[in-house]
Protein backbone atom coordinates (compact mmCIF):
# COMPACT_ATOMS: atom_id res chain seq x y z
CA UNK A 1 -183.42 -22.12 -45.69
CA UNK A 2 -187.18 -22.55 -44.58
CA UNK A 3 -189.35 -19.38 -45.45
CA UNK A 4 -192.47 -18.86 -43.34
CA UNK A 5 -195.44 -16.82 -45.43
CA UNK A 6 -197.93 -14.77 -44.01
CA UNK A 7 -200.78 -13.77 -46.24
CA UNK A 8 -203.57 -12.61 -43.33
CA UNK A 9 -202.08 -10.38 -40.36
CA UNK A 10 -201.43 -6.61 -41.25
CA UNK A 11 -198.10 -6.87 -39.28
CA UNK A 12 -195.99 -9.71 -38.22
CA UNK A 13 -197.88 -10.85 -35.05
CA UNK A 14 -195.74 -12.64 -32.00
CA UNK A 15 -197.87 -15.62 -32.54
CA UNK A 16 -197.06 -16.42 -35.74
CA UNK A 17 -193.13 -16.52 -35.38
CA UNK A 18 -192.95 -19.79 -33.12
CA UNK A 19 -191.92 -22.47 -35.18
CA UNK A 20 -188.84 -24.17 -37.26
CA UNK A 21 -187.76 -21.62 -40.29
CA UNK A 22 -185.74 -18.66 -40.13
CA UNK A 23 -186.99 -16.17 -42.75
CA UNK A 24 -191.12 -14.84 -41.40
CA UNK A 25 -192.14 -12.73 -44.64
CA UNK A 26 -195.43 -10.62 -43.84
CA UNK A 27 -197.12 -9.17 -47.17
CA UNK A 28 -199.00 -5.87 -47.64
CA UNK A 29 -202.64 -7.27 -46.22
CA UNK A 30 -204.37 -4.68 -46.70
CA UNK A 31 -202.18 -2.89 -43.19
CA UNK A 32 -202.08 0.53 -42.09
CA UNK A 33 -199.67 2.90 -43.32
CA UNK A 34 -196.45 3.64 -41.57
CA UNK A 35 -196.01 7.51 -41.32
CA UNK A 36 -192.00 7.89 -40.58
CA UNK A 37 -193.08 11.37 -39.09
CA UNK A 38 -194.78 9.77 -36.30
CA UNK A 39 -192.40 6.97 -35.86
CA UNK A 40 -189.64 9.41 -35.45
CA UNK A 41 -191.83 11.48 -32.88
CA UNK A 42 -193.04 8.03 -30.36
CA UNK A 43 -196.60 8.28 -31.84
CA UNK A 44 -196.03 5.04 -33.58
CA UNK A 45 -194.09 2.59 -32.39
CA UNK A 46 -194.97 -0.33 -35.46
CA UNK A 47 -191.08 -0.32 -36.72
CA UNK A 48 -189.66 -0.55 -33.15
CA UNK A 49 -192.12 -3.23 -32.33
CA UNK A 50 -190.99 -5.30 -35.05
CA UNK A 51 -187.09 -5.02 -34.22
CA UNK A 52 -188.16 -6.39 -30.71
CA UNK A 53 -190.04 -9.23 -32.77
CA UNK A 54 -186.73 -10.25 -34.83
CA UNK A 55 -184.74 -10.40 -31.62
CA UNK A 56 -187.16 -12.26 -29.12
CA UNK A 57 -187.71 -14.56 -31.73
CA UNK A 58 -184.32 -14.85 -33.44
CA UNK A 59 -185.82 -14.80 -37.22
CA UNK A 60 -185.70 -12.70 -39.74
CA UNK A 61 -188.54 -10.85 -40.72
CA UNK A 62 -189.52 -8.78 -43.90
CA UNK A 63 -192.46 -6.93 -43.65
CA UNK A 64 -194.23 -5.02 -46.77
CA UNK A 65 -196.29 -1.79 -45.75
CA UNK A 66 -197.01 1.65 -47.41
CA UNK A 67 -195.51 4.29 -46.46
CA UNK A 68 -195.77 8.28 -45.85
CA UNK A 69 -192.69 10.57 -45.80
CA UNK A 70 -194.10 13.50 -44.79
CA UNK A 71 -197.09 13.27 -47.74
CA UNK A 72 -194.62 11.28 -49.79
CA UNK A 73 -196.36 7.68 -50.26
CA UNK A 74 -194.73 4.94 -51.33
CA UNK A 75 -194.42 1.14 -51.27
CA UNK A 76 -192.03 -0.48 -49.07
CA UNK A 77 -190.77 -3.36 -47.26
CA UNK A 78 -188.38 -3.64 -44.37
CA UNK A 79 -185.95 -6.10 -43.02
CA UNK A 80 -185.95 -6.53 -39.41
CA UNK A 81 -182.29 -8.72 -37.68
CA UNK A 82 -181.33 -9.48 -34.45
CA UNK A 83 -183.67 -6.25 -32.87
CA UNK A 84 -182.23 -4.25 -35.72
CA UNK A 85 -183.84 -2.48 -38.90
CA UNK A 86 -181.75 -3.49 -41.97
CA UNK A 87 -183.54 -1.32 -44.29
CA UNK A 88 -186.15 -0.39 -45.91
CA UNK A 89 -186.60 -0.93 -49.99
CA UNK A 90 -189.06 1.08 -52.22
CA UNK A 91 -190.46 0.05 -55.29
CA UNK A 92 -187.87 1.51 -57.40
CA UNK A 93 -190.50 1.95 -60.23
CA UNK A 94 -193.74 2.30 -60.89
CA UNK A 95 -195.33 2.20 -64.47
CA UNK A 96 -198.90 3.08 -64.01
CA UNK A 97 -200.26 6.58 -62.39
CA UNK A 98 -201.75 6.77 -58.91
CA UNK A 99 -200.43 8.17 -55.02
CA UNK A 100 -197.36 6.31 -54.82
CA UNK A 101 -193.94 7.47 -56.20
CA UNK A 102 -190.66 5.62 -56.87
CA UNK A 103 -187.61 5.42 -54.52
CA UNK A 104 -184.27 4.15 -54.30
CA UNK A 105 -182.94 1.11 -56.61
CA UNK A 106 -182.85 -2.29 -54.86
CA UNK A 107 -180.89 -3.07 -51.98
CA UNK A 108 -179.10 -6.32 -50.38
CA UNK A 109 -179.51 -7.29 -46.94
CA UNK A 110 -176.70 -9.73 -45.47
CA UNK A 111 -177.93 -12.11 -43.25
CA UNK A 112 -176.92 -15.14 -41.45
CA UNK A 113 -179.02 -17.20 -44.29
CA UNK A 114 -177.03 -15.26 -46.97
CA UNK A 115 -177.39 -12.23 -48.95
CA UNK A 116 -181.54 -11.06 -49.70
CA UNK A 117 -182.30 -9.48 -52.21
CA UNK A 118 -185.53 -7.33 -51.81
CA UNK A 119 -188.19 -6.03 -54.76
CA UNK A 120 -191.02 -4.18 -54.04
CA UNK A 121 -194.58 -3.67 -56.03
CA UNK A 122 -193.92 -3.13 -59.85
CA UNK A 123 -190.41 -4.23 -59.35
CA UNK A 124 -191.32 -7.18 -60.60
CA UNK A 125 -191.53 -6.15 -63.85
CA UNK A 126 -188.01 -5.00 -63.82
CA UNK A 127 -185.44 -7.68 -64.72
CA UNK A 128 -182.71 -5.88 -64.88
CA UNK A 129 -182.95 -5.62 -60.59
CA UNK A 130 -183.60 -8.57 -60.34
CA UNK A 131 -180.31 -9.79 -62.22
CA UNK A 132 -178.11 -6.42 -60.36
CA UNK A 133 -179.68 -8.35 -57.44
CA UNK A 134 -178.39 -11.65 -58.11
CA UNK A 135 -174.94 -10.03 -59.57
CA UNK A 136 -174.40 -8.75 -56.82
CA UNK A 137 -174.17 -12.08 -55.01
CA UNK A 138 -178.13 -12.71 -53.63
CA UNK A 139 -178.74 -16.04 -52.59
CA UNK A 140 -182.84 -15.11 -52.03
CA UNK A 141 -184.72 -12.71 -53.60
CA UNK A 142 -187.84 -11.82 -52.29
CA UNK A 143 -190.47 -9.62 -54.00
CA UNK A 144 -193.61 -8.20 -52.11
CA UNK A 145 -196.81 -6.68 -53.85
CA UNK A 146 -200.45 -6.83 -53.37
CA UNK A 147 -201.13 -7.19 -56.86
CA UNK A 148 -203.70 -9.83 -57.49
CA UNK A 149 -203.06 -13.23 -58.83
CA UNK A 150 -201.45 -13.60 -62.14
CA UNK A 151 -200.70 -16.78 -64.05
CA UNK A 152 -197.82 -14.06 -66.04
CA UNK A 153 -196.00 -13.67 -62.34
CA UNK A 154 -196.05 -16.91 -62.00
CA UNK A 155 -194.19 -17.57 -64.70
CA UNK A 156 -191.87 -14.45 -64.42
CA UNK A 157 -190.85 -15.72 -60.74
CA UNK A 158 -189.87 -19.13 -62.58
CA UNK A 159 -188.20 -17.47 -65.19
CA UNK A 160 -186.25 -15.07 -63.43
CA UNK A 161 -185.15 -17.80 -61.23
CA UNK A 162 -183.63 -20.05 -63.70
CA UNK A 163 -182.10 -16.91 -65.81
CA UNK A 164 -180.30 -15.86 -62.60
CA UNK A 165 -180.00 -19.15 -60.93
CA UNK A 166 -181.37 -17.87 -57.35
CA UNK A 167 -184.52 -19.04 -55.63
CA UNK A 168 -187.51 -16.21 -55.33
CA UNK A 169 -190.42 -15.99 -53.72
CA UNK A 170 -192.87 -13.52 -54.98
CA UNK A 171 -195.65 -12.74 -52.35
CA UNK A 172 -199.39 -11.55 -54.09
CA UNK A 173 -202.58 -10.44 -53.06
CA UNK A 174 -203.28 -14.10 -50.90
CA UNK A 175 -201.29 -16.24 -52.16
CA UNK A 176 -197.40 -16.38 -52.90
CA UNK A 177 -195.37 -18.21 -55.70
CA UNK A 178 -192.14 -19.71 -55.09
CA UNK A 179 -189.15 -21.36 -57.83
CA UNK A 180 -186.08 -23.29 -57.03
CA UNK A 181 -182.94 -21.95 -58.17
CA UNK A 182 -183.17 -23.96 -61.49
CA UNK A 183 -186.73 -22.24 -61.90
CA UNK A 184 -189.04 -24.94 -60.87
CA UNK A 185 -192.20 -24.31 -59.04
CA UNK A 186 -191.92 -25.23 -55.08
CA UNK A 187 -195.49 -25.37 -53.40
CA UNK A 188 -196.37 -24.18 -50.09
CA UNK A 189 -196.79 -26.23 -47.33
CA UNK A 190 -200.01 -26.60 -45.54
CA UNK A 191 -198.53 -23.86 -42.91
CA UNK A 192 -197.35 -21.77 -45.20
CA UNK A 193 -194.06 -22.65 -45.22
CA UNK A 194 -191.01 -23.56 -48.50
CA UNK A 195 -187.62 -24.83 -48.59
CA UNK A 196 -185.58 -22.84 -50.58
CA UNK A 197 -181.99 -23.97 -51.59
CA UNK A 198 -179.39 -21.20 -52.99
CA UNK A 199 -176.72 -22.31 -55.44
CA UNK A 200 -173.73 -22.86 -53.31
CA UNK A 201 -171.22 -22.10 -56.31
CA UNK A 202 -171.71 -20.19 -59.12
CA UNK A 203 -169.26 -18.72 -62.30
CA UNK A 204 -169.73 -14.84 -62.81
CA UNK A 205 -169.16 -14.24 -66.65
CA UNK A 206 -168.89 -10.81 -67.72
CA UNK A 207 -168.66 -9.71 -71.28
CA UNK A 208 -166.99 -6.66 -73.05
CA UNK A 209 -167.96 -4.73 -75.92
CA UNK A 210 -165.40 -2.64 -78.15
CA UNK A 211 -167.10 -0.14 -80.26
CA UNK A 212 -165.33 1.56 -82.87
CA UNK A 213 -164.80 5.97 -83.13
């Protein structure tokens, strides 16, 4: 699968979806927040527009905003198909104090690329979604933040990735970090662009534990 990575536009912009890849992954950039009240209402039409994006365009497209349920704020990305929103994933924790609150756990989205796993903001920190992610069959997991650059998530994306033997790409603050499914670094191309390969078979080994009474 080719993943197209776009560190500058608040939203996913028509302009930027021509091209040859099929996953268009827009990070926080600094973008307005998406009040579901108004969306609901017609004030805002940003979720709508980006279903109409997906479909004119025939990509898929995850886009990472903040967002405000009725004075509830929290960090989110959605997944836009075929004129259709998938979903929307919250960071399912959050381990330092501030506005935002935790939601839901993590979520797959099946695609025509596979199964994509989604983590938002802390959730990086989390391994245990990221392997109930790839458990439950992801083939790409990608995790959205607008942390700033750090050598450490760097080498958790890696790490992760050769653990749980499924590619990631973990968007930051300008910049994005990407590992093969065998946890190898894969650099961005001058357009922003990686190839990403999933593991076409895998074993699933599960292991019980007897405890005594």
């Amino acid at each position: 699968m080719k993943v197209k990575i776009d560190l500058n536009a608040t939203f996913p912009l028509a302009e930027n979806l021509d091209g040859d890849f099929n996953l268009f992954i827009n990070g926080f950039n600094d973008c307005e927040r998406v009040k579901y009240g108004k969306e609901l209402n017609g004030q805002t039409t940003r979720l709508k527009d980006i279903c109409h994006l997906s479909e004119r365009y025939d990509k898929i497209i995850i886009s990472a905003f903040d967002t405000d349920n009725y004075g509830i704020l929290k960090q989110s990305a959605g997944v836009f198909y075929k004129g259709k929103l998938l979903g929307i994933s919250d960071t399912s924790t959050v381990y330092a104090d501030g506005y935002y609150m935790p939601g839901c756990g993590g979520k797959l989205y099946q695609t025509d690329l596979g199964k994509i796993g989604l983590a938002v903001g802390d959730d990086i920190y989390s391994f245990s979604l990221f392997k109930a992610l790839a458990v439950c069959g992801a083939e790409l997991i990608v995790a959205t933040t607008n942390f700033k650059k750090k050598e450490i998530n760097s080498i958790l994306t890696r790490a992760y990735a050769f653990l749980l033997g499924v590619p990631i790409v973990l968007l930051y603050s300008g910049g994005a970090y990407a590992s093969d499914a065998g946890g190898n670094p894969v650099q961005l191309n001058e357009d922003k662009t990686v190839e990403l390969t999933p593991y076409a078979e895998y074993v699933l080994k599960i292991t019980k534990t007897r405890f005594n009474r």
